[in-house]
PDB file of N, CA and C in Angstrom:
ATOM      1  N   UNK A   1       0.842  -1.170   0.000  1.00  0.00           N
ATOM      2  CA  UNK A   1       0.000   0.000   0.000  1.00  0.00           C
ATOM      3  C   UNK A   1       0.894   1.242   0.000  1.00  0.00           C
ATOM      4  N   UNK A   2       0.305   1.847  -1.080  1.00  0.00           N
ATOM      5  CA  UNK A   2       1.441   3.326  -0.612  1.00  0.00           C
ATOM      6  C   UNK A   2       0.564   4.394   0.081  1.00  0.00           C
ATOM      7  N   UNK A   3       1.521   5.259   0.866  1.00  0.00           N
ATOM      8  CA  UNK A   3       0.743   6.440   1.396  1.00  0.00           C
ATOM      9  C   UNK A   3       1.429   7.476   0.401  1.00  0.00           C
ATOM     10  N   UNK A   4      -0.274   8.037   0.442  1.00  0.00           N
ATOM     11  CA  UNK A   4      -0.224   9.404   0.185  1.00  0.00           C
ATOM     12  C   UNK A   4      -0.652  11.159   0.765  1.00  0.00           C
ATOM     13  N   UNK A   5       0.092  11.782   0.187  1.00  0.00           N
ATOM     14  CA  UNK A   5       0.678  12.960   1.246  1.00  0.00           C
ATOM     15  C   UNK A   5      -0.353  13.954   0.455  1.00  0.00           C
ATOM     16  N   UNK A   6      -0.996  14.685   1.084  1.00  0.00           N
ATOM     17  CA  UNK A   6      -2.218  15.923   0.764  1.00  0.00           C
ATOM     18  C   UNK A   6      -0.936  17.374   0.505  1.00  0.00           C
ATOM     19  N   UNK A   7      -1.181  17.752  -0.373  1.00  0.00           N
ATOM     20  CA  UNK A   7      -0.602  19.219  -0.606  1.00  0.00           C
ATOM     21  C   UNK A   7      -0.786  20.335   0.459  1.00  0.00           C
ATOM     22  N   UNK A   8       0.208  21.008   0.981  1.00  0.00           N
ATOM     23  CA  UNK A   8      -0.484  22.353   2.225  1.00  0.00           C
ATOM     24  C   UNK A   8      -1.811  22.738   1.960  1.00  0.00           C
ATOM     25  N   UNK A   9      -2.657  23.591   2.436  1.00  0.00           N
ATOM     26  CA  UNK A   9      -3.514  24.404   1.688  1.00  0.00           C
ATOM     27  C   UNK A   9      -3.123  26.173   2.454  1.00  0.00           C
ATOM     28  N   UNK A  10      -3.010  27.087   1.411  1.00  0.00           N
ATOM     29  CA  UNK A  10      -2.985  27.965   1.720  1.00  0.00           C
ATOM     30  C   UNK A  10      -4.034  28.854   1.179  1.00  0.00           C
ATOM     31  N   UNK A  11      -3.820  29.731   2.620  1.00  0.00           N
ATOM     32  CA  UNK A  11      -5.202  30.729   2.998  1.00  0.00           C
ATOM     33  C   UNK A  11      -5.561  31.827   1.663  1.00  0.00           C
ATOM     34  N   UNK A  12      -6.641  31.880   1.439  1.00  0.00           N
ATOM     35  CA  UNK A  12      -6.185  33.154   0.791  1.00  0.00           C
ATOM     36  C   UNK A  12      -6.375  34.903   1.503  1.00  0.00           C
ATOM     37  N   UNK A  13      -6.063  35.427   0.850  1.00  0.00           N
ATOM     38  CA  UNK A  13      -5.922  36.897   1.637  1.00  0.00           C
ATOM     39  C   UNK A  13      -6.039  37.612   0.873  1.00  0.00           C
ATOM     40  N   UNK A  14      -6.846  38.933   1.371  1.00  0.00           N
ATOM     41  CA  UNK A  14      -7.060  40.444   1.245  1.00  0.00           C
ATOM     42  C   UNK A  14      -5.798  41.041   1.045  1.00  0.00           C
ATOM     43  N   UNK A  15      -5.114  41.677  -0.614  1.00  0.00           N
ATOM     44  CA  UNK A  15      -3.882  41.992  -1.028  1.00  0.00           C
ATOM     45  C   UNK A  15      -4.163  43.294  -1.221  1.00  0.00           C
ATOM     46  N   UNK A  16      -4.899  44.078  -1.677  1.00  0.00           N
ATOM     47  CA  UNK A  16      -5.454  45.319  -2.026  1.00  0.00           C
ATOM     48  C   UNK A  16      -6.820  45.746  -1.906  1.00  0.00           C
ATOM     49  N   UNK A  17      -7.775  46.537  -2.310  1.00  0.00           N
ATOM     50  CA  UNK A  17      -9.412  46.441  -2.120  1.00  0.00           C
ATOM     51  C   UNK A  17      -9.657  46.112  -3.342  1.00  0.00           C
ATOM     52  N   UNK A  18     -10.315  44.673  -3.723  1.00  0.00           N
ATOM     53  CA  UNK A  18     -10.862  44.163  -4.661  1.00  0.00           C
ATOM     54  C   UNK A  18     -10.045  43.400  -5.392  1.00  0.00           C
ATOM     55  N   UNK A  19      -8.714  42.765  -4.577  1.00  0.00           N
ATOM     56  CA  UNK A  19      -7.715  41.669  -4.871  1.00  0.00           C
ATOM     57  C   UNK A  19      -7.551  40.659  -3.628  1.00  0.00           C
ATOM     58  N   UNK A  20      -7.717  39.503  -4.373  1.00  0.00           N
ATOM     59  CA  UNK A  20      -7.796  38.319  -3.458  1.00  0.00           C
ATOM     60  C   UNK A  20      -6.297  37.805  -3.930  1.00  0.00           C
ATOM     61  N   UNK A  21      -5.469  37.240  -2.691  1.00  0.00           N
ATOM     62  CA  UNK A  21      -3.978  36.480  -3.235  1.00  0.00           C
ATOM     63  C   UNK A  21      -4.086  35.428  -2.401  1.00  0.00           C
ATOM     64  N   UNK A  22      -3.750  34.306  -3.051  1.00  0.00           N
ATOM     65  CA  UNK A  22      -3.048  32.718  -2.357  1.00  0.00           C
ATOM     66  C   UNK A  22      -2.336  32.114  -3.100  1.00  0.00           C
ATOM     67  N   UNK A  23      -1.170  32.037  -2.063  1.00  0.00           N
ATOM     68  CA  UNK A  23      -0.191  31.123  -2.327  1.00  0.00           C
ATOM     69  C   UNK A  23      -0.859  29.304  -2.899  1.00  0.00           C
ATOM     70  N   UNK A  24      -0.066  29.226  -3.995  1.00  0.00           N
ATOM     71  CA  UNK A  24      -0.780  28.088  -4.502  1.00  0.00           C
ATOM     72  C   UNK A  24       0.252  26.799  -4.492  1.00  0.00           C
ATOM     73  N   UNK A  25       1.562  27.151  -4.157  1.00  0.00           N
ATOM     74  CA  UNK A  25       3.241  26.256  -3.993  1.00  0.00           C
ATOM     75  C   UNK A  25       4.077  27.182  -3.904  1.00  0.00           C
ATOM     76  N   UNK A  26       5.128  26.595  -3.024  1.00  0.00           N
ATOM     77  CA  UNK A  26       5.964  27.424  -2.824  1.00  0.00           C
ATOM     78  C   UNK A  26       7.496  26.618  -2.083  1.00  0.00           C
ATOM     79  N   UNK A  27       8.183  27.341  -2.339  1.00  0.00           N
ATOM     80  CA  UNK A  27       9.838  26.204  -2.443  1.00  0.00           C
ATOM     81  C   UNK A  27      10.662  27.274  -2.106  1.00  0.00           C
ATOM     82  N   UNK A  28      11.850  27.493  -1.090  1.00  0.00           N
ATOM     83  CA  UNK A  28      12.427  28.774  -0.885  1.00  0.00           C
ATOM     84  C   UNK A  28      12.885  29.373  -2.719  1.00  0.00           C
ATOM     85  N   UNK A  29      12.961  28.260  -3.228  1.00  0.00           N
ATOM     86  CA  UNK A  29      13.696  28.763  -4.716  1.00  0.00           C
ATOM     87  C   UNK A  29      12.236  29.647  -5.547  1.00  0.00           C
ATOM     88  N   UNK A  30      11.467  28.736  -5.682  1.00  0.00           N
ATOM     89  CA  UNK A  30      10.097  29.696  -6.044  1.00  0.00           C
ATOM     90  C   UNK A  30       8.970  29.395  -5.630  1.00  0.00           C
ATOM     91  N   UNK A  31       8.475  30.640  -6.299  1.00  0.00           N
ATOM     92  CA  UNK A  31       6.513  30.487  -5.423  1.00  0.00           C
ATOM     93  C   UNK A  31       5.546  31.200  -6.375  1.00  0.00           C
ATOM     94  N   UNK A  32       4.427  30.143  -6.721  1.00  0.00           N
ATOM     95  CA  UNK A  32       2.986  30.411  -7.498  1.00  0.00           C
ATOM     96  C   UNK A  32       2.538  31.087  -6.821  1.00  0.00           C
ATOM     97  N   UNK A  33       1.928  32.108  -6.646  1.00  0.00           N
ATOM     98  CA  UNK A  33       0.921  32.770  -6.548  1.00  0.00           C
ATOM     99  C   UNK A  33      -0.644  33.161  -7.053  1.00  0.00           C
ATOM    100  N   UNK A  34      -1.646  33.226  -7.043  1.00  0.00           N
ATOM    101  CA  UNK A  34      -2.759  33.739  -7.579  1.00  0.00           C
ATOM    102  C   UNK A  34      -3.106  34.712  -7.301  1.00  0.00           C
ATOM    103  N   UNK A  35      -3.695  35.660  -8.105  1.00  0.00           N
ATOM    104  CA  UNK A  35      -3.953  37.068  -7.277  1.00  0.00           C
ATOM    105  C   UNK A  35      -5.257  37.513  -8.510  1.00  0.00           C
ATOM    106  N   UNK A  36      -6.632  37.555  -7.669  1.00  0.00           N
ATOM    107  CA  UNK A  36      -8.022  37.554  -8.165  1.00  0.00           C
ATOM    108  C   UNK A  36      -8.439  38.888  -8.302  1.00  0.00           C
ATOM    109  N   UNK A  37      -8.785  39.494  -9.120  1.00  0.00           N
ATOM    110  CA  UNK A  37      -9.069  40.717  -9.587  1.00  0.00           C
ATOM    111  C   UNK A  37     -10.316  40.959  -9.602  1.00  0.00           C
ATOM    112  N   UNK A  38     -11.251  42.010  -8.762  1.00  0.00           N
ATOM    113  CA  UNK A  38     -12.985  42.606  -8.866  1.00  0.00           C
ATOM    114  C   UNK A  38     -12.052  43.744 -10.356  1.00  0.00           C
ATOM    115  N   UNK A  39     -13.161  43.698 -11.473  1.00  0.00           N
ATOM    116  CA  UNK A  39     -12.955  44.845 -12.539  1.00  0.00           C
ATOM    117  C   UNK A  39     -12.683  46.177 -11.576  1.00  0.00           C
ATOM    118  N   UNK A  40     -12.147  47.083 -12.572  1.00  0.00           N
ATOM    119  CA  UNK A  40     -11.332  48.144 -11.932  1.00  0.00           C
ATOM    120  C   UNK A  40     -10.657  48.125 -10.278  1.00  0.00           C
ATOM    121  N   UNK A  41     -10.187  47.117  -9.902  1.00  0.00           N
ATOM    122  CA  UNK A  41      -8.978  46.993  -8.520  1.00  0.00           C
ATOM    123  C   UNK A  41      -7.670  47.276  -9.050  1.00  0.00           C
ATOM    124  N   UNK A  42      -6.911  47.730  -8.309  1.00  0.00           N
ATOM    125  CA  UNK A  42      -5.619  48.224  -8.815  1.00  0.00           C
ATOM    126  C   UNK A  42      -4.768  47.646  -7.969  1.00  0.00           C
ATOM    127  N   UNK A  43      -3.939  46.834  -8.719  1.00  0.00           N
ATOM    128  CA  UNK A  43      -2.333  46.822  -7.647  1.00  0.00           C
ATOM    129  C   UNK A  43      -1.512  47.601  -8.117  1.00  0.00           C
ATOM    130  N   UNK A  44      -1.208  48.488  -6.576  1.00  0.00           N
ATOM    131  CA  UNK A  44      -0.401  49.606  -6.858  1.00  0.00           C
ATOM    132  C   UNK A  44       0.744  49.405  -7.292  1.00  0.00           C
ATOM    133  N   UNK A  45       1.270  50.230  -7.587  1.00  0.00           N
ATOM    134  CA  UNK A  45       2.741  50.564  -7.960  1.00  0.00           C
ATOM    135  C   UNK A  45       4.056  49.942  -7.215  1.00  0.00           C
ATOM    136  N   UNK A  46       4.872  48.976  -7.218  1.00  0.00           N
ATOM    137  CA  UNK A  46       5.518  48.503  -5.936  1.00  0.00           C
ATOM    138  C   UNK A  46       6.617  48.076  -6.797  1.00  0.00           C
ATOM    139  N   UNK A  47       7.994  47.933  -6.181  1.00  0.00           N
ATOM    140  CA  UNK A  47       9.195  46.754  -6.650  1.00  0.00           C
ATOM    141  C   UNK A  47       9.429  45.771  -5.506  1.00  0.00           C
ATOM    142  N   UNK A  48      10.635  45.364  -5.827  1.00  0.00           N
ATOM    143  CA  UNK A  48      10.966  43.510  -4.932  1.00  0.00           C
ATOM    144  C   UNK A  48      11.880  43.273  -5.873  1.00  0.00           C
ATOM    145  N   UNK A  49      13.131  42.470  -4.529  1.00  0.00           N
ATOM    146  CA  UNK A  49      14.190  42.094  -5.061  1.00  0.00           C
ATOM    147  C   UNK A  49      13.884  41.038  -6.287  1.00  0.00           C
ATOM    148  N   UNK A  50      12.641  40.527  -6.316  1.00  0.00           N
ATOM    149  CA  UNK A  50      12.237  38.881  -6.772  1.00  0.00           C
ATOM    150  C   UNK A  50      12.508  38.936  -8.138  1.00  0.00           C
ATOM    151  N   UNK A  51      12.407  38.234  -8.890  1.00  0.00           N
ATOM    152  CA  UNK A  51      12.094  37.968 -10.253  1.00  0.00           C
ATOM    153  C   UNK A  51      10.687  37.421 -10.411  1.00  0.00           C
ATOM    154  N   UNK A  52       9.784  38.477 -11.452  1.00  0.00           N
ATOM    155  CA  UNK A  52       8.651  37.875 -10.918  1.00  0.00           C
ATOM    156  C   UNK A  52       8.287  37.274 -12.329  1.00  0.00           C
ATOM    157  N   UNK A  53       7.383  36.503 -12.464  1.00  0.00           N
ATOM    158  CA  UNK A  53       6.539  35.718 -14.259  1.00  0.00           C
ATOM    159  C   UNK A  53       5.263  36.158 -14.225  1.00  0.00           C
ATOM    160  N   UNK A  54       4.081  36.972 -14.495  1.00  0.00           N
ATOM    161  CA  UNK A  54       2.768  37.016 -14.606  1.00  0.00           C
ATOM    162  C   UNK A  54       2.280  36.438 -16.161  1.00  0.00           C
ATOM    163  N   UNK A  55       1.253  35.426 -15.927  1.00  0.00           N
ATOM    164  CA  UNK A  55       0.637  35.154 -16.608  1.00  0.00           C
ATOM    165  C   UNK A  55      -0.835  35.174 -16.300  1.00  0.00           C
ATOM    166  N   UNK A  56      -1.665  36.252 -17.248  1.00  0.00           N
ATOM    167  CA  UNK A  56      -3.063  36.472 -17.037  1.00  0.00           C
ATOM    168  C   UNK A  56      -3.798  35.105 -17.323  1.00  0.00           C
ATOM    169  N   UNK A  57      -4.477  34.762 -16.506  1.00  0.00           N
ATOM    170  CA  UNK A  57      -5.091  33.152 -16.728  1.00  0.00           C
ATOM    171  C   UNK A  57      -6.502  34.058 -17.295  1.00  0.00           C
ATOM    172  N   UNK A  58      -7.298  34.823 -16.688  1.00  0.00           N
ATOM    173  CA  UNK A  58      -8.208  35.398 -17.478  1.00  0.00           C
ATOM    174  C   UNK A  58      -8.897  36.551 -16.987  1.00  0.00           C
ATOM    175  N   UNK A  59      -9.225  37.509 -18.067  1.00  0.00           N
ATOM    176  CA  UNK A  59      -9.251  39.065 -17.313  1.00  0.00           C
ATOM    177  C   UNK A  59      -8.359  39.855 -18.438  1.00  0.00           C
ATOM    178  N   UNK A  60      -8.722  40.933 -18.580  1.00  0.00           N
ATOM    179  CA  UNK A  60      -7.682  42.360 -19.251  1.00  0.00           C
ATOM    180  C   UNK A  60      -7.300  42.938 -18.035  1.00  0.00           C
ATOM    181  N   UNK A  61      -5.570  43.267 -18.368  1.00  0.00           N
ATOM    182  CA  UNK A  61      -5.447  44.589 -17.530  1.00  0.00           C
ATOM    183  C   UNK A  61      -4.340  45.561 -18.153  1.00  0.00           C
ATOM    184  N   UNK A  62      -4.489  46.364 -17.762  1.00  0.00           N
ATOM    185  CA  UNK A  62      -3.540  47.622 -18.243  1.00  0.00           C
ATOM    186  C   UNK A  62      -2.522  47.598 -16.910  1.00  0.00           C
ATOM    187  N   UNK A  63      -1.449  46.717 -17.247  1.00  0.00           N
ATOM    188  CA  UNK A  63      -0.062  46.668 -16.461  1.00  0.00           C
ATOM    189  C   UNK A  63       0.988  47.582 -17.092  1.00  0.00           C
ATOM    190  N   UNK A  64       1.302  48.364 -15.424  1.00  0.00           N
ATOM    191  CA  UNK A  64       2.765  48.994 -16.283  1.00  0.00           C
ATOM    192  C   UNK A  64       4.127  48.324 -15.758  1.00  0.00           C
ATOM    193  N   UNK A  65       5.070  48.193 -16.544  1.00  0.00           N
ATOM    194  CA  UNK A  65       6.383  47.994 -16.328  1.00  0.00           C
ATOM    195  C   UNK A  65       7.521  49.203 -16.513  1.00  0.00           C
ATOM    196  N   UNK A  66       8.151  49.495 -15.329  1.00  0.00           N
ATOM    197  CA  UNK A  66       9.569  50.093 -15.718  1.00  0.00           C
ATOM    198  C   UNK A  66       9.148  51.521 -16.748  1.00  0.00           C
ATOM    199  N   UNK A  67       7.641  52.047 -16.830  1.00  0.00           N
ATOM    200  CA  UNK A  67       7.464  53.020 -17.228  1.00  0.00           C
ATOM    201  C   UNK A  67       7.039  52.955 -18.580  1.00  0.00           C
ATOM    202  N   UNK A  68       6.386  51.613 -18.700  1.00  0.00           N
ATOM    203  CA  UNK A  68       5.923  51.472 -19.927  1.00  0.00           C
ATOM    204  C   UNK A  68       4.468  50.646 -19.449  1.00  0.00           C
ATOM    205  N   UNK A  69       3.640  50.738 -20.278  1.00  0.00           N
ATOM    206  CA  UNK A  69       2.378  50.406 -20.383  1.00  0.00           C
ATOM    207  C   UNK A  69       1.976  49.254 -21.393  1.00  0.00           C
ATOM    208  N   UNK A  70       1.288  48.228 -20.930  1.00  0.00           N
ATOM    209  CA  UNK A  70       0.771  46.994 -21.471  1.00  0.00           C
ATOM    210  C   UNK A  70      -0.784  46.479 -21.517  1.00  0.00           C
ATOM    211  N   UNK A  71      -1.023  46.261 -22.617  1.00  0.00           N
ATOM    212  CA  UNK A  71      -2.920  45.989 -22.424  1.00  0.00           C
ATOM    213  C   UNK A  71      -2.446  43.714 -22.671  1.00  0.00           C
ATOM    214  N   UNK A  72      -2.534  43.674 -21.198  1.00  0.00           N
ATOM    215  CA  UNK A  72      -2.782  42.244 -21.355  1.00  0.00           C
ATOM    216  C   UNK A  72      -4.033  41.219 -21.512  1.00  0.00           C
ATOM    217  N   UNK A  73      -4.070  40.117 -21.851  1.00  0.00           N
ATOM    218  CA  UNK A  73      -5.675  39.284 -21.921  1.00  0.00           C
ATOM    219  C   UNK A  73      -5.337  37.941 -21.804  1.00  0.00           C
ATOM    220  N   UNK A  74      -6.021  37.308 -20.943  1.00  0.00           N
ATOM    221  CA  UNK A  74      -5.755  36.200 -21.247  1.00  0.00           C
ATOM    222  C   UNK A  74      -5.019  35.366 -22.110  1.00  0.00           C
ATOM    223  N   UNK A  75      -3.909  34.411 -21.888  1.00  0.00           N
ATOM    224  CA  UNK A  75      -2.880  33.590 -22.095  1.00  0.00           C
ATOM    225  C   UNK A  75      -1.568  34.840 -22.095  1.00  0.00           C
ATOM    226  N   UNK A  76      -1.985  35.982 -21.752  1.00  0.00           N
ATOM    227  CA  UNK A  76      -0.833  36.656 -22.533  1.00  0.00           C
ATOM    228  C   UNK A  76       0.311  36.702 -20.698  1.00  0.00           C
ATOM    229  N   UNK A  77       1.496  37.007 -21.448  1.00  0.00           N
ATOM    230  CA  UNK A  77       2.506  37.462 -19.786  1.00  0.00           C
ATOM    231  C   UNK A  77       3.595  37.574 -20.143  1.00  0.00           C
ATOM    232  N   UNK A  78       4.281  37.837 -18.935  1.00  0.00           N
ATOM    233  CA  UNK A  78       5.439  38.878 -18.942  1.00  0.00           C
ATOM    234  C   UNK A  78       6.384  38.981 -17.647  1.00  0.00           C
ATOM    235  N   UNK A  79       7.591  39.205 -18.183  1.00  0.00           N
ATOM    236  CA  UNK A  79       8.490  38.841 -17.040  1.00  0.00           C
ATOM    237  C   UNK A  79       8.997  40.261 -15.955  1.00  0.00           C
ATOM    238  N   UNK A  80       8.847  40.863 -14.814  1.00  0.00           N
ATOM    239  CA  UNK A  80       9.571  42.124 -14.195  1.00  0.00           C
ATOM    240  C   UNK A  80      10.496  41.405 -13.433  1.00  0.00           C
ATOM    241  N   UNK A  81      11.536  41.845 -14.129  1.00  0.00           N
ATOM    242  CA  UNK A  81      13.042  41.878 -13.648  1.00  0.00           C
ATOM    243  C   UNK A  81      13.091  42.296 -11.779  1.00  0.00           C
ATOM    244  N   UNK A  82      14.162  41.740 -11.693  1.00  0.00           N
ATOM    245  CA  UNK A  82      14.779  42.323  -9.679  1.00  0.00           C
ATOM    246  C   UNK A  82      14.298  43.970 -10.181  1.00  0.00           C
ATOM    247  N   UNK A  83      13.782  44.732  -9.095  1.00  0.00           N
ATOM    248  CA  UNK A  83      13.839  45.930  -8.528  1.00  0.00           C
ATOM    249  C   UNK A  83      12.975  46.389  -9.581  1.00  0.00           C
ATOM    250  N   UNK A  84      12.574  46.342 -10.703  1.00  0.00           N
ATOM    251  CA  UNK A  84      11.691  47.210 -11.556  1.00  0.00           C
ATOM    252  C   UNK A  84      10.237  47.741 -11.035  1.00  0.00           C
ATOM    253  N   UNK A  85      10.168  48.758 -10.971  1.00  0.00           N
ATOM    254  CA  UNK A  85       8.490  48.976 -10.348  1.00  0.00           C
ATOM    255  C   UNK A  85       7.350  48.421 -11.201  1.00  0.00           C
ATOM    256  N   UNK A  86       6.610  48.022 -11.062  1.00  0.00           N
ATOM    257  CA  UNK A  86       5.437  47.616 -11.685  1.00  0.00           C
ATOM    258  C   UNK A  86       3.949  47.890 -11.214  1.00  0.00           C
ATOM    259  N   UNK A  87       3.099  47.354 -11.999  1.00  0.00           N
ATOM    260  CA  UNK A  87       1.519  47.829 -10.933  1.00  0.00           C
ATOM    261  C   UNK A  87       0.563  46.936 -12.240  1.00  0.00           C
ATOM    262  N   UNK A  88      -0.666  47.360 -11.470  1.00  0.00           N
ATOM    263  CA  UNK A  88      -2.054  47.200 -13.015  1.00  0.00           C
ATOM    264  C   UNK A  88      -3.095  47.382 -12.416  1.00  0.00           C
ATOM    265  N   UNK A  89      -4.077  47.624 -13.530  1.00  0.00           N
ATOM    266  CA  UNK A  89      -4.950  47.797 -13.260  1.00  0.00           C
ATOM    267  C   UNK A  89      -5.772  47.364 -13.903  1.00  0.00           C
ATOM    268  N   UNK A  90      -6.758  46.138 -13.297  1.00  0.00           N
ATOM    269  CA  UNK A  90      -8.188  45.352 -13.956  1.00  0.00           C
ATOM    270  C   UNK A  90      -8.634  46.096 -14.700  1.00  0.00           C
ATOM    271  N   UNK A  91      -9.187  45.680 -16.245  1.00  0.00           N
ATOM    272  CA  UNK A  91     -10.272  46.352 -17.014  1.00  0.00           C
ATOM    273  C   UNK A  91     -11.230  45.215 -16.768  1.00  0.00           C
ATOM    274  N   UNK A  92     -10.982  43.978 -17.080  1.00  0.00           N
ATOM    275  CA  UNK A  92     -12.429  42.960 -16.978  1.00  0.00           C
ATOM    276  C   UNK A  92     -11.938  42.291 -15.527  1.00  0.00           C
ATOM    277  N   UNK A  93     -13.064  41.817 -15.314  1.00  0.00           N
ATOM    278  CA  UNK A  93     -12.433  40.999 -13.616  1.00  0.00           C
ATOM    279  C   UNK A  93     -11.456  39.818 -14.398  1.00  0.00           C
ATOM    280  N   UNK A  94     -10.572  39.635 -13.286  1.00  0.00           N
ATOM    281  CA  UNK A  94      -9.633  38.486 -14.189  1.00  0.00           C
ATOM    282  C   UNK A  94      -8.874  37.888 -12.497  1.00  0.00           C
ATOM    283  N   UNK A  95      -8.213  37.516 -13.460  1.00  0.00           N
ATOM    284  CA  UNK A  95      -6.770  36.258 -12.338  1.00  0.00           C
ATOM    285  C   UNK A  95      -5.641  36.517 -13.264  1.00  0.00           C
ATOM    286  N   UNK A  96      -4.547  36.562 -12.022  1.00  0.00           N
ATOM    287  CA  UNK A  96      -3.612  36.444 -12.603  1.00  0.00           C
ATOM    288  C   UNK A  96      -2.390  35.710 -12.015  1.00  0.00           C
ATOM    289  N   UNK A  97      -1.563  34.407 -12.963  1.00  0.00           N
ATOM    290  CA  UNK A  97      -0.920  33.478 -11.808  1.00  0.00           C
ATOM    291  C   UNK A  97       0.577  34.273 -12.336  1.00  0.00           C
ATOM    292  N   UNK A  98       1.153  34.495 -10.619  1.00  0.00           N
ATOM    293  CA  UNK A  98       2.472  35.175 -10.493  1.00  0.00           C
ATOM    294  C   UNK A  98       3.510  33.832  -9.986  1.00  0.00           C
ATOM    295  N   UNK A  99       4.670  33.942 -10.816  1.00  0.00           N
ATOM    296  CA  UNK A  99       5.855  33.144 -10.150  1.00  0.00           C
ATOM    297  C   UNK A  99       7.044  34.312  -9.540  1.00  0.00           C
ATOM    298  N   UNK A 100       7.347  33.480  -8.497  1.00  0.00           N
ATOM    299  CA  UNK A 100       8.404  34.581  -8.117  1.00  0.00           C
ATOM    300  C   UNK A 100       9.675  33.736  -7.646  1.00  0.00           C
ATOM    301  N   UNK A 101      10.855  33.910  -8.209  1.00  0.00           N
ATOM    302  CA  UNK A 101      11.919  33.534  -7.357  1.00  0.00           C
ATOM    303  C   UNK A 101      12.903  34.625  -7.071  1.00  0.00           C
ATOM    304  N   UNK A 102      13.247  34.554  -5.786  1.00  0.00           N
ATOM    305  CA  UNK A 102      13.031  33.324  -4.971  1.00  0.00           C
ATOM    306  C   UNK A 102      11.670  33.421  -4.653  1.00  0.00           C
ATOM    307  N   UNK A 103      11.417  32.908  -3.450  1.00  0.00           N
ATOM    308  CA  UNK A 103      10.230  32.563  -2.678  1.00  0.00           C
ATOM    309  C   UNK A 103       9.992  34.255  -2.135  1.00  0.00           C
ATOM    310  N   UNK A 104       8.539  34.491  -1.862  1.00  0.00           N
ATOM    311  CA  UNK A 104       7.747  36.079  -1.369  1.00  0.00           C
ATOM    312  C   UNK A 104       7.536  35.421  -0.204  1.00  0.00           C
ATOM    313  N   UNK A 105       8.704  35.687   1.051  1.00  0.00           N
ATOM    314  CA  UNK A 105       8.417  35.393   2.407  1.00  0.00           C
ATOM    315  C   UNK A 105       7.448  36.561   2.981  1.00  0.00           C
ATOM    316  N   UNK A 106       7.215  37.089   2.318  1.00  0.00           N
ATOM    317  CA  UNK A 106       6.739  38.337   3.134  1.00  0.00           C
ATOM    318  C   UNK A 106       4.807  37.687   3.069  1.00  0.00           C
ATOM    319  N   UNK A 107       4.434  36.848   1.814  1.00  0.00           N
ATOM    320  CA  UNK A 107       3.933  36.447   1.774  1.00  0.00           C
ATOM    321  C   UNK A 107       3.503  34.920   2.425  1.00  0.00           C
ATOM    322  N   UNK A 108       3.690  34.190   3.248  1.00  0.00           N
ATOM    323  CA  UNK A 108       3.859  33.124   3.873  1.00  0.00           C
ATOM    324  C   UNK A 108       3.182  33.729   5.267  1.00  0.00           C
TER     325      UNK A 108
END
């Protein structure tokens, strides 16, 4: 008989007003994230040492990078480098799955 081992479950949480985030895996090297978008919620403007991956699973948003502006949609994404500021802002309600390495302890 083999045993089998259940995955953590992590909580989700209040990230901004009208953004839901949970950790979905996470490894000190990297970490999935989800982060749920009500239409027009904004994640502000912020950097981090991390390397981050966003890929819109589904939803438009008008993300900026490093001072440039992006109309994303579903399947579409994009990589922000260590320290670059970034942000967005929902046009349709959407999701969007973030990788980050290393790991967002701040998030844990």
């Amino acid at each position: 008989m083999t045993q089998t081992d259940s995955l953590p479950e992590f909580p989700v949480r209040r990230a901004d007003p009208g953004v839901e985030r949970q950790v979905l895996s996470e490894d000190p090297a990297l970490m999935v994230v989800s982060f749920r978008f009500e239409k027009g919620a904004v994640g502000a403007p912020h950097s981090h040492p991390h390397v981050q991956s966003t890929y819109v699973a589904r939803g438009i948003f008008e993300f900026q990078r490093g001072g440039r502006t992006y109309l994303l949609k579903a399947g579409d994404s994009l990589i922000v480098p260590s320290g670059v500021e970034h942000g967005c802002r929902c046009l349709e309600a959407g999701e969007l799955i973030d990788g980050f390495t290393p790991r967002r302890e701040d998030f844990l």
